[in-house]
Protein backbone atom coordinates (compact mmCIF):
# COMPACT_ATOMS: atom_id res chain seq x y z
CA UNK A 1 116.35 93.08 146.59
CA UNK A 2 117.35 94.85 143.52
CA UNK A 3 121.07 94.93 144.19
CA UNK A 4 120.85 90.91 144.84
CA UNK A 5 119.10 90.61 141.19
CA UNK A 6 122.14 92.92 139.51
CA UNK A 7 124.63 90.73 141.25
CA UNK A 8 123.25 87.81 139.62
CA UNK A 9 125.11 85.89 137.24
CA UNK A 10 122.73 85.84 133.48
CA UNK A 11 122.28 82.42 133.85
CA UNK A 12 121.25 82.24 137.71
CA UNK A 13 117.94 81.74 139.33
CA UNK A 14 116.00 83.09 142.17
CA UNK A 15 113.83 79.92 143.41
CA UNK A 16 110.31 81.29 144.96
CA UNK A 17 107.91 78.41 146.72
CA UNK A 18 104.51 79.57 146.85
CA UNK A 19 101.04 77.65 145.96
CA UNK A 20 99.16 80.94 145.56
CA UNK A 21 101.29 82.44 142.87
CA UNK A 22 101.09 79.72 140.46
CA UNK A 23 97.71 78.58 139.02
CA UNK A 24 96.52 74.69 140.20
CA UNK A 25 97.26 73.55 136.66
CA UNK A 26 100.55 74.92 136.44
CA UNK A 27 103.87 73.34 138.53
CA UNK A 28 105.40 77.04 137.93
CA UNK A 29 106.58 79.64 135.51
CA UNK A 30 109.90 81.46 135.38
CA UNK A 31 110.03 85.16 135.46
CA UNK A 32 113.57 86.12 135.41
CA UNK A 33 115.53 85.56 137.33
CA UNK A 34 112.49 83.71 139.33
CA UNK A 35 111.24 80.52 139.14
CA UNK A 36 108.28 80.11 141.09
CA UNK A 37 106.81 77.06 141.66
CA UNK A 38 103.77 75.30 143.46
CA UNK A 39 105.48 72.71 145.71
CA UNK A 40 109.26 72.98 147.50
CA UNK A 41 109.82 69.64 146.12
CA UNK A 42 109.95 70.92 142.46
CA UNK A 43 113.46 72.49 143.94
CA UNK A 44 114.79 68.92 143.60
CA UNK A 45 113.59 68.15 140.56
CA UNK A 46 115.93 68.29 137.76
CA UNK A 47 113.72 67.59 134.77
CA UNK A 48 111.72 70.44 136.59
CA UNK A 49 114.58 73.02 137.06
CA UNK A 50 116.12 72.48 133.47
CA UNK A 51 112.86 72.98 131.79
CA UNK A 52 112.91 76.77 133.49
CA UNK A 53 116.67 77.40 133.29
CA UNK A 54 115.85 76.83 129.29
CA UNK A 55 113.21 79.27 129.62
CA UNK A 56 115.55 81.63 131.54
CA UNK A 57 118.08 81.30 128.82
CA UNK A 58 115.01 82.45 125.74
CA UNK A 59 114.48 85.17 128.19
CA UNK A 60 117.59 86.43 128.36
CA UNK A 61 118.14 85.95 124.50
CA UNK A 62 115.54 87.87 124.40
CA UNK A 63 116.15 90.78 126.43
CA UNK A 64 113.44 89.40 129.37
CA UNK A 65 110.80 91.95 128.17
CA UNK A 66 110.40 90.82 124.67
CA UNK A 67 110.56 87.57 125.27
CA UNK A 68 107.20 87.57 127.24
CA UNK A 69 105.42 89.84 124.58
CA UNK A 70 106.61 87.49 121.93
CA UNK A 71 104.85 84.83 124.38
CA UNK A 72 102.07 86.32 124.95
CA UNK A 73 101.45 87.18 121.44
CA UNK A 74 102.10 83.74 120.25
CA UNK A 75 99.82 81.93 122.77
CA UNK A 76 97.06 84.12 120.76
CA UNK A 77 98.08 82.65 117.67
CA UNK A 78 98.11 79.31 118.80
CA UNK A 79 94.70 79.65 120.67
CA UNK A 80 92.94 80.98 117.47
CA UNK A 81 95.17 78.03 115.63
CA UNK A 82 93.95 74.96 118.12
CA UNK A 83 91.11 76.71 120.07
CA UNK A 84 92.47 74.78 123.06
CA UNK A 85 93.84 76.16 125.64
CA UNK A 86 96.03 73.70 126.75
CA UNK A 87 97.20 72.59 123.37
CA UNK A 88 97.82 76.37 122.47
CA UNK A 89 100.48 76.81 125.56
CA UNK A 90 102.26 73.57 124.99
CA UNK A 91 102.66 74.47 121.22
CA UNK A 92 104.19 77.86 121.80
CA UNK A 93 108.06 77.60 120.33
CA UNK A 94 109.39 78.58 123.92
CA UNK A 95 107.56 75.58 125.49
CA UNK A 96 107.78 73.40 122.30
CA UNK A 97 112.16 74.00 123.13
CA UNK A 98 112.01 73.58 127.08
CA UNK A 99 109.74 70.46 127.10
CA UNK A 100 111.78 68.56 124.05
CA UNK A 101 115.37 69.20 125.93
CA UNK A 102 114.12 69.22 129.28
CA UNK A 103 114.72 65.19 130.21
CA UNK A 104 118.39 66.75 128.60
CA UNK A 105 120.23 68.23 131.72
CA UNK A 106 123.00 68.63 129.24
CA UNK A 107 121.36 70.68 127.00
CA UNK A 108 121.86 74.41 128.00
CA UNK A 109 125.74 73.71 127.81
CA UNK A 110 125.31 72.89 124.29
CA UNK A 111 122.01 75.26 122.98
CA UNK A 112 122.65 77.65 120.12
CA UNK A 113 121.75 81.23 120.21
CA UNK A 114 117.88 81.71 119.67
CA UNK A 115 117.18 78.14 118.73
CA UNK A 116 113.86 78.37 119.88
CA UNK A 117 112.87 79.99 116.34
CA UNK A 118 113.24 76.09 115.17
CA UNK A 119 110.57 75.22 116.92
CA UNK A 120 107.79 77.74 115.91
């Protein structure tokens, strides 16, 4: 398993269908170079798939590790900020990026470096 992940291009994804992985509320969450996900169907959905290949891209930006402590860390902030859980996640810069360019299936050909920091 580890030699298929270092033959993987940056920008490649490992799709992963399970229900019990992802929480109910959730359709999945990208942990590179996975994207896991609740239903096979989500495999054909583009809006879907670009909204995690833009969250693969902050990731690798980011150097994968830091990108989840930065998420982590700003979830907090926004929880303490909205003290909603729901509005805290969707207002996290990461999420604020994927969700306003995901409809775009254009858009990782065209993102600048680190542009996520425009949406904090």
């Amino acid at each position: 398993m580890i030699s298929v992940i270092f033959h993987l291009k940056l920008n490649e994804m490992i799709p992963v269908v399970n229900r019990f992985l992802i929480h109910k509320y959730y359709n999945g969450v990208t942990v590179w170079p996975f994207v896991l996900m609740r239903h096979k169907a989500l495999k054909d959905n583009l809006v879907f798939m670009n909204h995690e290949k833009i969250h693969l891209r902050q990731q690798i930006e980011l150097l994968v590790l830091p990108f989840y402590i930065w998420y982590l860390l700003e979830f907090i902030v926004r929880l303490f900020q909205y003290k909603n859980w729901d509005l805290a996640y969707r207002n996290i810069s990461f999420e604020r990026e994927a969700y306003a360019n995901e409809k775009d299936l254009n858009y990782i050909k065209k993102r600048p470096f680190w542009v996520f920091r425009n949406y904090l």
